[in-house]
Protein backbone atom coordinates (compact mmCIF):
# COMPACT_ATOMS: atom_id res chain seq x y z
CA UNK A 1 0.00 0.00 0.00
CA UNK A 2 1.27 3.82 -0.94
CA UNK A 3 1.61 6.04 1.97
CA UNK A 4 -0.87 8.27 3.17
CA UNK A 5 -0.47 11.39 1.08
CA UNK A 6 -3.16 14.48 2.35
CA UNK A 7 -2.56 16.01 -0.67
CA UNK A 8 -4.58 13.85 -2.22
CA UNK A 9 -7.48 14.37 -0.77
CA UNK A 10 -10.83 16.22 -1.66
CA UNK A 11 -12.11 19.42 0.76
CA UNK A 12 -15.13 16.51 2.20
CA UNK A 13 -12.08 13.85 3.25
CA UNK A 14 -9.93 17.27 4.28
CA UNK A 15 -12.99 17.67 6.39
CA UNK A 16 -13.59 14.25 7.97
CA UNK A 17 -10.04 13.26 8.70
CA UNK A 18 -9.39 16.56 10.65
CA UNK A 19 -12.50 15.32 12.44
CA UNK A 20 -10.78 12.06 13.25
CA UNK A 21 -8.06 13.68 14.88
CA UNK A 22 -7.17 14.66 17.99
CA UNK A 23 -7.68 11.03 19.76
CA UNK A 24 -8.47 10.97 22.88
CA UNK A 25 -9.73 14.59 23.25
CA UNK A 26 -13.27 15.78 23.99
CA UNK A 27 -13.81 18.37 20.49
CA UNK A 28 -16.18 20.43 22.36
CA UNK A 29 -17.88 20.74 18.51
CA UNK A 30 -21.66 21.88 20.11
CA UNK A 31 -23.39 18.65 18.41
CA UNK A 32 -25.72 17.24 20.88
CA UNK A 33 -25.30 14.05 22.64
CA UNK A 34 -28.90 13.20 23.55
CA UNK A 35 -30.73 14.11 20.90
CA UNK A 36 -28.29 13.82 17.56
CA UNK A 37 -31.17 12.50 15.27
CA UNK A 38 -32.02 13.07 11.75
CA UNK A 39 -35.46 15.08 11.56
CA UNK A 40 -36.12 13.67 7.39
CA UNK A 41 -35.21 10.35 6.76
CA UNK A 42 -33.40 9.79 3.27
CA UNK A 43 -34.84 7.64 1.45
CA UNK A 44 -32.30 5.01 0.99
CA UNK A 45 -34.16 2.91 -2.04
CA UNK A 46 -32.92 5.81 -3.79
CA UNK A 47 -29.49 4.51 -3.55
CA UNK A 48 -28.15 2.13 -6.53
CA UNK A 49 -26.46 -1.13 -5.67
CA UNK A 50 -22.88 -1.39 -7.61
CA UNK A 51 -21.40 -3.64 -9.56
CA UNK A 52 -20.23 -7.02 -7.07
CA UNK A 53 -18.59 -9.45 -9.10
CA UNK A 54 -16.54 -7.05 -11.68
CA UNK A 55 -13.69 -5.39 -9.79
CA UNK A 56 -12.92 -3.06 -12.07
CA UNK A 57 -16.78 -2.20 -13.39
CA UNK A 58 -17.29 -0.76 -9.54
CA UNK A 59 -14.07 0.98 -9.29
CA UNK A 60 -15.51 2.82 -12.65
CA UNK A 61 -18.60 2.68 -11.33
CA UNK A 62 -18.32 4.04 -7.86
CA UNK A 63 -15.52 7.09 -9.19
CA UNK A 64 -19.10 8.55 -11.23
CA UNK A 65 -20.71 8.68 -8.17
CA UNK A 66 -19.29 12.59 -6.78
CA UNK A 67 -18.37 10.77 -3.60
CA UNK A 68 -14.70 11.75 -3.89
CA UNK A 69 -13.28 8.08 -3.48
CA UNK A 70 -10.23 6.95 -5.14
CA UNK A 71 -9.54 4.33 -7.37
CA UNK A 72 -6.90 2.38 -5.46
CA UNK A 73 -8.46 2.65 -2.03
CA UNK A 74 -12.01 1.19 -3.84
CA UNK A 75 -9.70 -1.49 -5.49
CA UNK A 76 -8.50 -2.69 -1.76
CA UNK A 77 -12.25 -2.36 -0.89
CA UNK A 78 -13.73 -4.57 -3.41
CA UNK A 79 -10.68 -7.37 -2.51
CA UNK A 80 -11.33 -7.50 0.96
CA UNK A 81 -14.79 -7.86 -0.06
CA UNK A 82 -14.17 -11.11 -1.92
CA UNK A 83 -12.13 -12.65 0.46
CA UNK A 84 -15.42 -12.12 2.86
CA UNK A 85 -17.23 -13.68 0.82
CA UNK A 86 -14.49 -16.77 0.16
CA UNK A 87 -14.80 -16.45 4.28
CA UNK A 88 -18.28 -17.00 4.50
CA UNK A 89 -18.23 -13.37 6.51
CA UNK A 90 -20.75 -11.97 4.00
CA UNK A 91 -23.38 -13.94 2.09
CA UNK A 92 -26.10 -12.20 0.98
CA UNK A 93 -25.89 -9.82 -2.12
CA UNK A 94 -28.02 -6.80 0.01
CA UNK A 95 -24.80 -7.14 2.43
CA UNK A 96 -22.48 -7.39 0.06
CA UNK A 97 -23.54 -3.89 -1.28
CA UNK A 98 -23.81 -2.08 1.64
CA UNK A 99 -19.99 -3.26 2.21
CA UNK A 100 -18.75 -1.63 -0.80
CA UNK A 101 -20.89 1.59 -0.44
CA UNK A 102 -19.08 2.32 2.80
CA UNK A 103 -15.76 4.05 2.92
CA UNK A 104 -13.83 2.43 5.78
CA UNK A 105 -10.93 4.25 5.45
CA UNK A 106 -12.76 7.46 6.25
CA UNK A 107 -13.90 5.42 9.91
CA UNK A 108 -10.61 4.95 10.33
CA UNK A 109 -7.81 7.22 12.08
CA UNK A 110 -5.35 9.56 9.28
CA UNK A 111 -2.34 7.49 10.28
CA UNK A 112 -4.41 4.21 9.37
CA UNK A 113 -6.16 4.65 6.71
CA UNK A 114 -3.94 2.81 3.94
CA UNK A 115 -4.53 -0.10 6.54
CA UNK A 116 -8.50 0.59 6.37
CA UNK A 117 -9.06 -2.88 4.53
CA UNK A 118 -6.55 -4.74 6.01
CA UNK A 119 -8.08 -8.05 8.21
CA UNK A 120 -7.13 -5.91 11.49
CA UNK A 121 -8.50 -4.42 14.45
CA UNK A 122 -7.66 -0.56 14.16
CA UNK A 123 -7.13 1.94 17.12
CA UNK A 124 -9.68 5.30 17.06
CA UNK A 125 -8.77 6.62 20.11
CA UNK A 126 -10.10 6.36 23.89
CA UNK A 127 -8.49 2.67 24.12
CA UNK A 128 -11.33 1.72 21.59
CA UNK A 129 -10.93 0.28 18.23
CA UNK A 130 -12.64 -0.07 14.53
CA UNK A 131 -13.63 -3.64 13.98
CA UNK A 132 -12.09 -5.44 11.69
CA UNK A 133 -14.26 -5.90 8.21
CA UNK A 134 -14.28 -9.71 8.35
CA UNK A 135 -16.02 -9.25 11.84
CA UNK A 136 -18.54 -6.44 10.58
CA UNK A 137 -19.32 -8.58 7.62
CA UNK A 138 -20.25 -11.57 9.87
CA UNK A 139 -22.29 -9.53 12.47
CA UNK A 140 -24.24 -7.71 9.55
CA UNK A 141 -24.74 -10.82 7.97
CA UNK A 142 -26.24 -12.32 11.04
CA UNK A 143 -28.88 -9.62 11.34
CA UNK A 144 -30.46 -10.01 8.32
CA UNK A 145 -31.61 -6.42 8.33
CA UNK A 146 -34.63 -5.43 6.03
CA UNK A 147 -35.75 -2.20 4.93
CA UNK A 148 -37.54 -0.41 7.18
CA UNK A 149 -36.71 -2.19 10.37
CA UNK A 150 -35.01 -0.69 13.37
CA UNK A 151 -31.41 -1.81 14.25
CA UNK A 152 -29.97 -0.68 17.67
CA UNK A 153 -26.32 -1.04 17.88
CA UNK A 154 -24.60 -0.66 21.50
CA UNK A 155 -20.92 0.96 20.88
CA UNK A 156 -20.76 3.75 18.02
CA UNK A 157 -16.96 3.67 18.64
CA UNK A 158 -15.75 4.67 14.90
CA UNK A 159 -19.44 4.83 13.23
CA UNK A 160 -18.73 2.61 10.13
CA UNK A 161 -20.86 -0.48 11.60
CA UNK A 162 -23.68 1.93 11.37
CA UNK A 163 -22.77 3.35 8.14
CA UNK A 164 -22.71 -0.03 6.86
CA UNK A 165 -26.61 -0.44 8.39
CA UNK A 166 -27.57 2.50 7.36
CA UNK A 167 -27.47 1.20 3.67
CA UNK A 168 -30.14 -2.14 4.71
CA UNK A 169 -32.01 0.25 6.91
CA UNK A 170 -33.02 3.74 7.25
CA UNK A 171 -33.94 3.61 10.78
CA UNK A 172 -30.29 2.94 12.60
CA UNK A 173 -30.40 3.77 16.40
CA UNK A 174 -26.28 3.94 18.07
CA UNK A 175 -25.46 4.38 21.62
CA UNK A 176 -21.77 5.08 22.65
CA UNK A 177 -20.42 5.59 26.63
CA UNK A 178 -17.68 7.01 25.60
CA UNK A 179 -19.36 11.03 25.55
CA UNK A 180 -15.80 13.05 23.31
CA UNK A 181 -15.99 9.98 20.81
CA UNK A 182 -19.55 9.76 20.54
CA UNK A 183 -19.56 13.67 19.73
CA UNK A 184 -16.86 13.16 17.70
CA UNK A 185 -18.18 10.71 15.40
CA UNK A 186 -21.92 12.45 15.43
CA UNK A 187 -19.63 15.09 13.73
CA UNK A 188 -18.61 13.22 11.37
CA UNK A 189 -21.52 11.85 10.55
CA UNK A 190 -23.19 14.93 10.33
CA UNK A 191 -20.60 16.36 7.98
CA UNK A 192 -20.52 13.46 5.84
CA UNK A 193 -24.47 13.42 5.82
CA UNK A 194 -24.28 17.23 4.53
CA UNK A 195 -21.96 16.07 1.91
CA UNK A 196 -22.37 12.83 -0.66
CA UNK A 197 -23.82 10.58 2.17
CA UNK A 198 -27.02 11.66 2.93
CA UNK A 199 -27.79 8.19 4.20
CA UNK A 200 -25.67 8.68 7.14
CA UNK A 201 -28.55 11.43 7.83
CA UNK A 202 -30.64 8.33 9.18
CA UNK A 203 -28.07 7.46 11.67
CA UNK A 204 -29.80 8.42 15.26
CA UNK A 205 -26.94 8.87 17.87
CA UNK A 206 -26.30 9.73 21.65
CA UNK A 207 -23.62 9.36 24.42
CA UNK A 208 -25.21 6.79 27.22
CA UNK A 209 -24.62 3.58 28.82
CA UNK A 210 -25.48 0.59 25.99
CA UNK A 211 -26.11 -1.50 29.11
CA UNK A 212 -29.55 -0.03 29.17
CA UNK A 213 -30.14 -0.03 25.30
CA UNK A 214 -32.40 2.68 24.05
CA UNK A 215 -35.97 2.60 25.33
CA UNK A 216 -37.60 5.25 24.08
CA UNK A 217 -37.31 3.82 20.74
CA UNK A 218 -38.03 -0.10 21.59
CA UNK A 219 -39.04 -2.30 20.57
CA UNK A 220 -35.99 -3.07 17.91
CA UNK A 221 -35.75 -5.73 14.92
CA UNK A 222 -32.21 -6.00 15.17
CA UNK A 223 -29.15 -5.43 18.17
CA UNK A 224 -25.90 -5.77 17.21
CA UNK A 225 -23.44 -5.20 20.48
CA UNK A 226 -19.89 -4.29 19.39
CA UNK A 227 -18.54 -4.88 23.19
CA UNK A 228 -17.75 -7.71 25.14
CA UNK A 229 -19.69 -8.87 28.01
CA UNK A 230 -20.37 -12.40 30.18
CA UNK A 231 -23.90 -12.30 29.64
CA UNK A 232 -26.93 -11.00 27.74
CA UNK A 233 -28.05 -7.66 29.48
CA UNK A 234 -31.42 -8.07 30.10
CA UNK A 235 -32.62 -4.21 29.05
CA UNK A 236 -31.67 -5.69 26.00
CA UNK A 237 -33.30 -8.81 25.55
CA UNK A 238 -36.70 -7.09 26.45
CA UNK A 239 -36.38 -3.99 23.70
CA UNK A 240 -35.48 -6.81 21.27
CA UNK A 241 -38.87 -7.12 19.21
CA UNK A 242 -40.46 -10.75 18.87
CA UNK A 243 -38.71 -12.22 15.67
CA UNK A 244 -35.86 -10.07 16.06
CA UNK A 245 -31.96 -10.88 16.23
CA UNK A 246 -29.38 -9.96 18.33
CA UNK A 247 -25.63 -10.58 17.15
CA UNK A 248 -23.35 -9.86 20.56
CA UNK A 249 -19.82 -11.08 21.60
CA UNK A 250 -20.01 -13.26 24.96
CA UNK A 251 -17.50 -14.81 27.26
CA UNK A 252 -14.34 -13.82 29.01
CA UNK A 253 -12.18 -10.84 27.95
CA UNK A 254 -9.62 -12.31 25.10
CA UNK A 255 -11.91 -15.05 23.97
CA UNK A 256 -15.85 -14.53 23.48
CA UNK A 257 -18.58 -16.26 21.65
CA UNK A 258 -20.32 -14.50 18.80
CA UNK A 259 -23.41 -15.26 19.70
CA UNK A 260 -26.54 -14.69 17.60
CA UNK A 261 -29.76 -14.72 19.78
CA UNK A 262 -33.50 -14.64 18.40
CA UNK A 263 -36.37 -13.60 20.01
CA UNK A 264 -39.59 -15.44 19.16
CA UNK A 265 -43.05 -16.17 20.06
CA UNK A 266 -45.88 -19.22 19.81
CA UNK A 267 -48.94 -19.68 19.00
CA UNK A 268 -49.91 -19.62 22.98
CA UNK A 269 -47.77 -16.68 23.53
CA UNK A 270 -44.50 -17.97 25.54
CA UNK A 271 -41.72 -15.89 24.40
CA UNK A 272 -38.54 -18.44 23.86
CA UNK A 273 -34.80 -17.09 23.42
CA UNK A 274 -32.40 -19.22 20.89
CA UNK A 275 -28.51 -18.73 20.96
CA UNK A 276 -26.45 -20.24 18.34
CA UNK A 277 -22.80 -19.64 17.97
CA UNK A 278 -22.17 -17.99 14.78
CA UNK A 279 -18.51 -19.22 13.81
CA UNK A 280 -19.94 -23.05 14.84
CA UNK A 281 -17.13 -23.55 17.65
CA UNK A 282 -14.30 -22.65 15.34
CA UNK A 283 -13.11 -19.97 16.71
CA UNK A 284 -13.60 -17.35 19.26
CA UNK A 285 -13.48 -13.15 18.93
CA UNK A 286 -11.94 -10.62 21.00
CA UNK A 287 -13.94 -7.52 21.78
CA UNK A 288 -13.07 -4.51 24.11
CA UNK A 289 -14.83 -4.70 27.33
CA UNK A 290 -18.52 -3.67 27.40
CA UNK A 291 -17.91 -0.22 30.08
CA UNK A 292 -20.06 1.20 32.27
CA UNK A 293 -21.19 4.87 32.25
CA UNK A 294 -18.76 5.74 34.74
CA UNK A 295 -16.21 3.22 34.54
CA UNK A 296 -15.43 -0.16 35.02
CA UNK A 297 -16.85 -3.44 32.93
CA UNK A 298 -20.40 -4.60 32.98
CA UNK A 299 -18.79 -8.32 33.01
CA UNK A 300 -19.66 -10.07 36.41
């Protein structure tokens, strides 16, 4: 990979990485944390899948698009996109698109984004990271979002999970505990939203505890918990909607089940909760610790 050169880069990416800076330090930017919500919803339909099995058909494709990308950095995308898919870390075509719609190496710190699309864990500051893609292909994957449904995901950290949502979904709910970072990346979200990503407008933000999950909005289709915890939080199990799915990392710090846990309902009107290991027992994941508003682990 070339070295990071910010010459390159158009006045919007100017924009977002000197948003991305400063790690570690509360911006003091004005942008609420309670109630950083889009007022008009953009209607993602609106939004044209790319090419997925040409590489260099979406490279042309996605440089017509105004969205100031560049041709090598959509070149690593689509790659690590097919080796997801050789993976079995993304498997539906919906997915698949929303993967190479979102520009990870704008989620990503300035001194890391030639490594945006490398099969890594990346720091963002606030002893937090950026998942790595083969991990936010599998969790999308496992949600199975549909238009129109509501997806709460605990742990905003860099905001490219929910980017990546917000292209299945136009109703994405985030919660991060972490109050600088999760003003930081409403920010960028906002910036990015006023720019060639309008979908990012449907991203509904705010600094609190994920513990808790977002009530006022319950119930949700989807939860997708980007923190590591030794058991279910219950506030979360009850705003999970009957038929919904919840994708969360469980076990001990260093080694943690990806669980994926469904919520349904029969015909007398007992509520029963599934878990089923997503990776099968082949391997485990390592999340940060799920933190309390506060400080400190919600792990027992």
């Amino acid at each position: 990979m070339t070295a990071f050169d910010p010459g390159r880069l158009t006045r919007r990416q100017t924009l977002a990485a000197a948003a991305m800076t400063a790690a570690g330090a509360a911006l003091g930017t004005g942008f609420p944390l309670t109630a950083a919500r889009a007022q008009d919803r953009f209607d993602i339909t609106t939004i044209q899948r790319p090419p997925l099995t040409d590489r260099q058909a979406f490279i042309d494709y996605m440089l017509t698009q105004g969205r100031g990308e560049e041709a090598e950095m959509l070149g690593w995308r689509f790659d690590r996109m097919q080796r997801l898919v050789g993976n079995g870390d993304l498997w539906r075509e919906k997915e698949i698109g929303a993967f190479l719609l979102a520009p990870r190496e704008n989620f990503c710190l300035p001194q890391n984004r030639d490594r945006a699309y490398d099969h890594a864990f990346l720091g963002i500051g606030y002893g937090v990271t950026i998942s790595g893609p083969h991990i936010v292909g599998r969790m999308t994957s496992g949600l199975d979002l549909q238009p129109g449904q509501k997806v709460l995901e605990i742990g905003t950290g860099s905001g490219y999970q929910s980017a990546i949502l917000s292209y299945l979904t136009d109703q994405v709910y985030t919660v991060e505990v972490i109050e600088p970072l999760a003003e930081r990346t409403r920010g960028f979200y906002d910036e990015m939203a006023a720019g060639a990503f309008p979908e990012y407008a449907n991203i509904t933000s705010r600094a609190s505890d994920g513990y808790y999950g977002w009530d006022e909005y319950a119930p949700f289709d989807a939860i997708i918990v980007t923190a590591a915890i030794d058991h279910i939080p219950p506030d979360l199990l009850q705003q999970l909607a009957v038929g919904g799915t919840m994708v969360i990392p469980v076990g001990p710090l260093g080694a943690q089940t990806l669980l994926r846990v469904q919520k349904t309902e029969d015909a007398s009107g007992n509520i029963s909760i599934t878990r089923d290991d997503m990776y099968q027992g082949r391997r485990t994941v390592s999340f940060v610790p799920f933190t309390r508003q506060g400080g400190g682990t919600w792990s027992q």
